[in-house]
PDB file of N, CA and C in Angstrom:
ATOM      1  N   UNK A   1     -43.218   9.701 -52.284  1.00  0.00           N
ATOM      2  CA  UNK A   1     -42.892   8.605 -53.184  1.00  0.00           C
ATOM      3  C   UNK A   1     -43.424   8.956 -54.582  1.00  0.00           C
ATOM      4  N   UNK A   2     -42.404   8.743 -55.899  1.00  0.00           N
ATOM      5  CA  UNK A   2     -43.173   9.169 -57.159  1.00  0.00           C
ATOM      6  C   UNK A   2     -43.184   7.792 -57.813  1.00  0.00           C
ATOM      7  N   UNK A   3     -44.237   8.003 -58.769  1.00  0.00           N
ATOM      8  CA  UNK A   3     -44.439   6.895 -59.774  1.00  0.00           C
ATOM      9  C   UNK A   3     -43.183   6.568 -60.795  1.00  0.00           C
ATOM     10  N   UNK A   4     -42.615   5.827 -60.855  1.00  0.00           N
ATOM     11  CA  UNK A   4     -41.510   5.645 -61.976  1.00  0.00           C
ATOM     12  C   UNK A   4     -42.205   5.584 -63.270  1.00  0.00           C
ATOM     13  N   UNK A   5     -43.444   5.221 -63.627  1.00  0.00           N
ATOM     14  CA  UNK A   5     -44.350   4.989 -64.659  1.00  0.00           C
ATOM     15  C   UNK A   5     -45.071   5.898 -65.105  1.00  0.00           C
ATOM     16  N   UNK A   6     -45.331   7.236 -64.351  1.00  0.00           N
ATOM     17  CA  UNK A   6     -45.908   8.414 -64.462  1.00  0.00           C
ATOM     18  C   UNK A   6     -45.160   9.379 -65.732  1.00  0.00           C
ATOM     19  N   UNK A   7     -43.537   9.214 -66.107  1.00  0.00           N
ATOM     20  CA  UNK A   7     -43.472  10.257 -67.275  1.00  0.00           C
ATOM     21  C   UNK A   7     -43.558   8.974 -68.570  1.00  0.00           C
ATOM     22  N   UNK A   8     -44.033   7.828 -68.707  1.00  0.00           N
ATOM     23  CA  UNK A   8     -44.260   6.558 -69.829  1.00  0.00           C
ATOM     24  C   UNK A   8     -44.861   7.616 -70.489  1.00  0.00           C
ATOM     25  N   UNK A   9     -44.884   7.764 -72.011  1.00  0.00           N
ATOM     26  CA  UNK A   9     -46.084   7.470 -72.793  1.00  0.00           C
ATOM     27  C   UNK A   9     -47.192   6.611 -72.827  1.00  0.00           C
ATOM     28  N   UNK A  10     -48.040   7.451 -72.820  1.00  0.00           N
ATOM     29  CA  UNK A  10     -49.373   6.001 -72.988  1.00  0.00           C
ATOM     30  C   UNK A  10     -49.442   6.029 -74.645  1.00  0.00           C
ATOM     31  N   UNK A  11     -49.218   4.601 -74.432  1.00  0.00           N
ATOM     32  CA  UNK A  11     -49.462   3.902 -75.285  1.00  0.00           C
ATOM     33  C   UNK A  11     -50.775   3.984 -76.513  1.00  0.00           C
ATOM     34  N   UNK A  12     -50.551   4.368 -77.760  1.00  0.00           N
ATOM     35  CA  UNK A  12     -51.575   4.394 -78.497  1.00  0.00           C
ATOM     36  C   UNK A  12     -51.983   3.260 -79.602  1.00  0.00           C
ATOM     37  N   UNK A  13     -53.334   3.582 -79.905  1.00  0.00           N
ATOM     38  CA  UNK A  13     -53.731   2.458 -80.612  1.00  0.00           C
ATOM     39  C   UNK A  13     -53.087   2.261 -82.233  1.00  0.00           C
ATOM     40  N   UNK A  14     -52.539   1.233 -82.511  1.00  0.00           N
ATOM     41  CA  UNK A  14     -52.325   0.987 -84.455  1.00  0.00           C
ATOM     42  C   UNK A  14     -53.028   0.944 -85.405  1.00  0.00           C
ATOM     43  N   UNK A  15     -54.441   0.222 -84.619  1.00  0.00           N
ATOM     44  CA  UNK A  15     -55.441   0.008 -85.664  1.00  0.00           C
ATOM     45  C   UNK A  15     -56.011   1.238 -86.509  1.00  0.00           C
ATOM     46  N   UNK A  16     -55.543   2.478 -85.872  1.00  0.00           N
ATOM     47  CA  UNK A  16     -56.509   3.270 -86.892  1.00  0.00           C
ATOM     48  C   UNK A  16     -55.194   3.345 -88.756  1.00  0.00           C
ATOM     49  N   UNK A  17     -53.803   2.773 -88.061  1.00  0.00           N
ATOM     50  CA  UNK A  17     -53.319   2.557 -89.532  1.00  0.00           C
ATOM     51  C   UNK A  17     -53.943   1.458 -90.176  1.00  0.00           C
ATOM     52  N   UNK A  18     -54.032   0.586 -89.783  1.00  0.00           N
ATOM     53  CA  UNK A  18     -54.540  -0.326 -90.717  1.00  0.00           C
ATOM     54  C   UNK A  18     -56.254  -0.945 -91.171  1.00  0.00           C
ATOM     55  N   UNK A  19     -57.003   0.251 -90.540  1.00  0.00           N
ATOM     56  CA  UNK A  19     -58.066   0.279 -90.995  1.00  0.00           C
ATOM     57  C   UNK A  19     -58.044   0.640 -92.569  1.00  0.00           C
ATOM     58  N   UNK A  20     -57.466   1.363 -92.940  1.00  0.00           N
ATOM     59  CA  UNK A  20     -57.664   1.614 -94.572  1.00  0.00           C
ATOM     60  C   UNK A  20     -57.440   0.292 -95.045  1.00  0.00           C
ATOM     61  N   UNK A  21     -56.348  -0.388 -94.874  1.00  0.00           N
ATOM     62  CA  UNK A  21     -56.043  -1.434 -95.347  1.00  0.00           C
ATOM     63  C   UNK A  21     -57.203  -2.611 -95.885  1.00  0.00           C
ATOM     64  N   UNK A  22     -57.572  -2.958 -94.107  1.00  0.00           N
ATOM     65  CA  UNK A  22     -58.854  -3.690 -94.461  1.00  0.00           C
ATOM     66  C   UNK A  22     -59.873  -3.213 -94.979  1.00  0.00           C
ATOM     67  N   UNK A  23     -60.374  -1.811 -95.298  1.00  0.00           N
ATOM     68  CA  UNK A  23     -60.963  -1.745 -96.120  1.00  0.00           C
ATOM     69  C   UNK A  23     -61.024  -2.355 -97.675  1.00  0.00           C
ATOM     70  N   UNK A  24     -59.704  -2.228 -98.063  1.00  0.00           N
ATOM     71  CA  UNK A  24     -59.152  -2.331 -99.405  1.00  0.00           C
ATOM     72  C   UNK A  24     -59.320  -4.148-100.097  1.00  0.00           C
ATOM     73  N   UNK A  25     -59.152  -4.382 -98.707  1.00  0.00           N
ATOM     74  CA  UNK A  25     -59.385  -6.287 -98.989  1.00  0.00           C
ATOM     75  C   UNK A  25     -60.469  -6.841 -99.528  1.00  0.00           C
ATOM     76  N   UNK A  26     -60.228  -7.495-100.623  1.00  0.00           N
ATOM     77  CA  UNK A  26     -61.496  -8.328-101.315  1.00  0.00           C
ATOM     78  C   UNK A  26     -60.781  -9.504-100.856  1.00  0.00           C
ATOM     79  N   UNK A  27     -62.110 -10.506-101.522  1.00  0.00           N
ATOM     80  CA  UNK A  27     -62.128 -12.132-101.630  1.00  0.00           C
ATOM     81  C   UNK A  27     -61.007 -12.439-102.418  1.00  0.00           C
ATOM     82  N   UNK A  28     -60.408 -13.473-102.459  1.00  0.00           N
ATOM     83  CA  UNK A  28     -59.688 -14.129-103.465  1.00  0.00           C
ATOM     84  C   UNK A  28     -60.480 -14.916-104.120  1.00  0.00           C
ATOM     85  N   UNK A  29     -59.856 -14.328-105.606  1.00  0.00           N
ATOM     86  CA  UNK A  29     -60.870 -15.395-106.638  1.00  0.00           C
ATOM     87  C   UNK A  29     -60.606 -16.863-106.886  1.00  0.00           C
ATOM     88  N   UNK A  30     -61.303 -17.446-107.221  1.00  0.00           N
ATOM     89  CA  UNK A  30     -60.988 -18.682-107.451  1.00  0.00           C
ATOM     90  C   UNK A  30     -59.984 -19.210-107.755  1.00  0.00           C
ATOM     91  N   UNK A  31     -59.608 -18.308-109.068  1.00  0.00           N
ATOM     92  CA  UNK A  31     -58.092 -19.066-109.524  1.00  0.00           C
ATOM     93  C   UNK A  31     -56.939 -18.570-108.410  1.00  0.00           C
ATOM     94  N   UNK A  32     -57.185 -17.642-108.230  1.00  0.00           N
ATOM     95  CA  UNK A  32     -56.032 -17.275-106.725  1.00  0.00           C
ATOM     96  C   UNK A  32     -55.716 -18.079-105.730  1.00  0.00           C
ATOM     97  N   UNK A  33     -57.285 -19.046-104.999  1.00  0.00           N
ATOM     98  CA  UNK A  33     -57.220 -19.687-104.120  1.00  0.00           C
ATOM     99  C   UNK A  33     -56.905 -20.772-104.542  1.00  0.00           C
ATOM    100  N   UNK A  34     -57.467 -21.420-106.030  1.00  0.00           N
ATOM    101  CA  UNK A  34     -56.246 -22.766-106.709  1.00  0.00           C
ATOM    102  C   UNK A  34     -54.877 -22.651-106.367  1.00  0.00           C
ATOM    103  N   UNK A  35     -54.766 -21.692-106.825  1.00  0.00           N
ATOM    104  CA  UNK A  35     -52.969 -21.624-106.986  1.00  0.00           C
ATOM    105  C   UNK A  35     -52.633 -21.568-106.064  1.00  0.00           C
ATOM    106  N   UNK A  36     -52.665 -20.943-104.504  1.00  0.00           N
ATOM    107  CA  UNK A  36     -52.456 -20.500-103.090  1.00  0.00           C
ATOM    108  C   UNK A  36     -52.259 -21.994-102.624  1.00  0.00           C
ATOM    109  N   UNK A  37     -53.260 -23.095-102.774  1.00  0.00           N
ATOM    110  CA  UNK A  37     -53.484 -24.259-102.356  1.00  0.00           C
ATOM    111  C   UNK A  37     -52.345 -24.915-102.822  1.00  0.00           C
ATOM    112  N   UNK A  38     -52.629 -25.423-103.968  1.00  0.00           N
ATOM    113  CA  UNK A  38     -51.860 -25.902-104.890  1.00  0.00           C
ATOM    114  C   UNK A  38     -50.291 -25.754-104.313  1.00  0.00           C
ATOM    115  N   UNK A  39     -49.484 -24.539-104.219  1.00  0.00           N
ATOM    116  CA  UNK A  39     -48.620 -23.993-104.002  1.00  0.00           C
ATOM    117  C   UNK A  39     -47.794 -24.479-102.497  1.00  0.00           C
ATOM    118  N   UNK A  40     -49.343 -24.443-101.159  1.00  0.00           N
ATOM    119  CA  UNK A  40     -49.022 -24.807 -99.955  1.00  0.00           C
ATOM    120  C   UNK A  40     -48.954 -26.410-100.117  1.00  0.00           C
ATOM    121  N   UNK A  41     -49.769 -27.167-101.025  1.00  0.00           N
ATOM    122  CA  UNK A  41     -49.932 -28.773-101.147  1.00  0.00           C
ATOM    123  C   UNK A  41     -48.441 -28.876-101.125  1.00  0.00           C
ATOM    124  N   UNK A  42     -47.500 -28.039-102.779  1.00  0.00           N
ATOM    125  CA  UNK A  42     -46.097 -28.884-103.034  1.00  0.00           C
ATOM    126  C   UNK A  42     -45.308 -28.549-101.923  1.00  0.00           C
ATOM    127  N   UNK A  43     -45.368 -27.648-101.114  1.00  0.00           N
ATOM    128  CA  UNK A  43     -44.212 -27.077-100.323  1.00  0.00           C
ATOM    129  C   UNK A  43     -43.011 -28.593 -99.620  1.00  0.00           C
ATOM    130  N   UNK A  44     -42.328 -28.477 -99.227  1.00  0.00           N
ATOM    131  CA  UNK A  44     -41.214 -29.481 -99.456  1.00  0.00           C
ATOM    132  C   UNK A  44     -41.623 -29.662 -97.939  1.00  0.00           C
ATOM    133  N   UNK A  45     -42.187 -28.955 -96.643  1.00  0.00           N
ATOM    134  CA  UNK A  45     -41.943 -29.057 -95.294  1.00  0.00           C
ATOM    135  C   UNK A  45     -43.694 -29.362 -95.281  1.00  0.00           C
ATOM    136  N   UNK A  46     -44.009 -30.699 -95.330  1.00  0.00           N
ATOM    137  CA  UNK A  46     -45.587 -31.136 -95.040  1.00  0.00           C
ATOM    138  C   UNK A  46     -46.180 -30.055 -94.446  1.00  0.00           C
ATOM    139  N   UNK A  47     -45.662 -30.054 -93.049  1.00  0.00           N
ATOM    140  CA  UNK A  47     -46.478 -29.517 -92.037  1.00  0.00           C
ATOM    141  C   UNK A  47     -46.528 -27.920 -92.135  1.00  0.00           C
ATOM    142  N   UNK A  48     -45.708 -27.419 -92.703  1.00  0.00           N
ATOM    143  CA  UNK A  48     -45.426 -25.797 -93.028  1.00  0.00           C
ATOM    144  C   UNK A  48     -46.541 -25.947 -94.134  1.00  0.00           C
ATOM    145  N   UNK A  49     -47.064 -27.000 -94.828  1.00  0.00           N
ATOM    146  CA  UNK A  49     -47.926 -26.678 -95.990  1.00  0.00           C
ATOM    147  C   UNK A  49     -49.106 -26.831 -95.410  1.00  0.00           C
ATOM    148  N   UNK A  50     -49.304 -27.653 -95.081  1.00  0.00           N
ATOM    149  CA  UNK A  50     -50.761 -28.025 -94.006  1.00  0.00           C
ATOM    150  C   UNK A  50     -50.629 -26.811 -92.763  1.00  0.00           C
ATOM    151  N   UNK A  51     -49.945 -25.824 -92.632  1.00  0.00           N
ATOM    152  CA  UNK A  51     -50.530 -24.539 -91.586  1.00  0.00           C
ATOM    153  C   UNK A  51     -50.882 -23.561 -92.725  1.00  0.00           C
ATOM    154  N   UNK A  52     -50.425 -23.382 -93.867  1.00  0.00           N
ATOM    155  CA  UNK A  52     -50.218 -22.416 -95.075  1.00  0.00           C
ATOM    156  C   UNK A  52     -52.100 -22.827 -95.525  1.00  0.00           C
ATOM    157  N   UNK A  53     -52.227 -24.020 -95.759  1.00  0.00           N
ATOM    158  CA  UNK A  53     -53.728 -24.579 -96.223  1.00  0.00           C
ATOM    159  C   UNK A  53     -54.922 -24.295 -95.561  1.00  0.00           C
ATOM    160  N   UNK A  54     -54.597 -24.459 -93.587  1.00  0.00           N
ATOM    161  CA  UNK A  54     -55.284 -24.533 -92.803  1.00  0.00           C
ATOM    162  C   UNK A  54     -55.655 -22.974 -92.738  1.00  0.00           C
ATOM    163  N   UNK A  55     -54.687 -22.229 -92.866  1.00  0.00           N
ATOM    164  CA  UNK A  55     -54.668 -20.411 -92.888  1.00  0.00           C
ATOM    165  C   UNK A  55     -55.864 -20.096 -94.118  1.00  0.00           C
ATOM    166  N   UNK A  56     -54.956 -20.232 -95.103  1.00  0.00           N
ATOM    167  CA  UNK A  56     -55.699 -20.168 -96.254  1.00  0.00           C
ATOM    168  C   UNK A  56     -57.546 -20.634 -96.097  1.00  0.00           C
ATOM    169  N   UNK A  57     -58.133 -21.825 -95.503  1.00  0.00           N
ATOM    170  CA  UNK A  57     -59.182 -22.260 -95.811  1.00  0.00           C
ATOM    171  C   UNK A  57     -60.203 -21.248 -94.310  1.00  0.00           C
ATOM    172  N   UNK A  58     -59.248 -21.028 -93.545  1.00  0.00           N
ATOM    173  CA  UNK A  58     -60.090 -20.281 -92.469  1.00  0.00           C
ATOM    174  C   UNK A  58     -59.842 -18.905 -92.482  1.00  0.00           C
ATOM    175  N   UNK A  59     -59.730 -18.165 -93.601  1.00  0.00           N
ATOM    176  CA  UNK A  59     -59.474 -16.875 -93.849  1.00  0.00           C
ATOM    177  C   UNK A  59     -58.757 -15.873 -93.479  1.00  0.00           C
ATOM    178  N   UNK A  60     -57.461 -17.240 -92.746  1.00  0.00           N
ATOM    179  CA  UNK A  60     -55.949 -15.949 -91.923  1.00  0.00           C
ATOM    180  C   UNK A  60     -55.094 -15.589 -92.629  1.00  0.00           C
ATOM    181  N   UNK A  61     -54.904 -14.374 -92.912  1.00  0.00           N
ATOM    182  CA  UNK A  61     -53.629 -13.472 -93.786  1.00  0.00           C
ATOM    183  C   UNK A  61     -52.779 -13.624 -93.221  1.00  0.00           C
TER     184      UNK A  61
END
């Protein structure tokens, strides 16, 4: 009996691309995070603005 799963590729990791990346990431400055806010407040779909705010205030890209 053979493995059907035995000629797969194993699977490799992504993160070593996007380690540079996060290196590269700073804070957003103040006026950035005004405007970011500001921006998610007018959005026309409440609740699409209030996930955009909620992202924004808990530090999800």
């Amino acid at each position: 009996m053979s493995n059907p799963a035995e000629k797969l590729p194993i699977p490799q990791s992504k993160d070593a691309q996007y380690k540079e990346v996060g290196r590269e990431r700073t804070a957003f400055s103040m006026p950035e995070m005004e405007s970011m806010l500001r921006a998610a407040t007018a959005m026309p779909d409440k609740a699409e603005g209030a996930r955009m705010r909620f992202r924004l205030l808990t530090g999800m890209r």
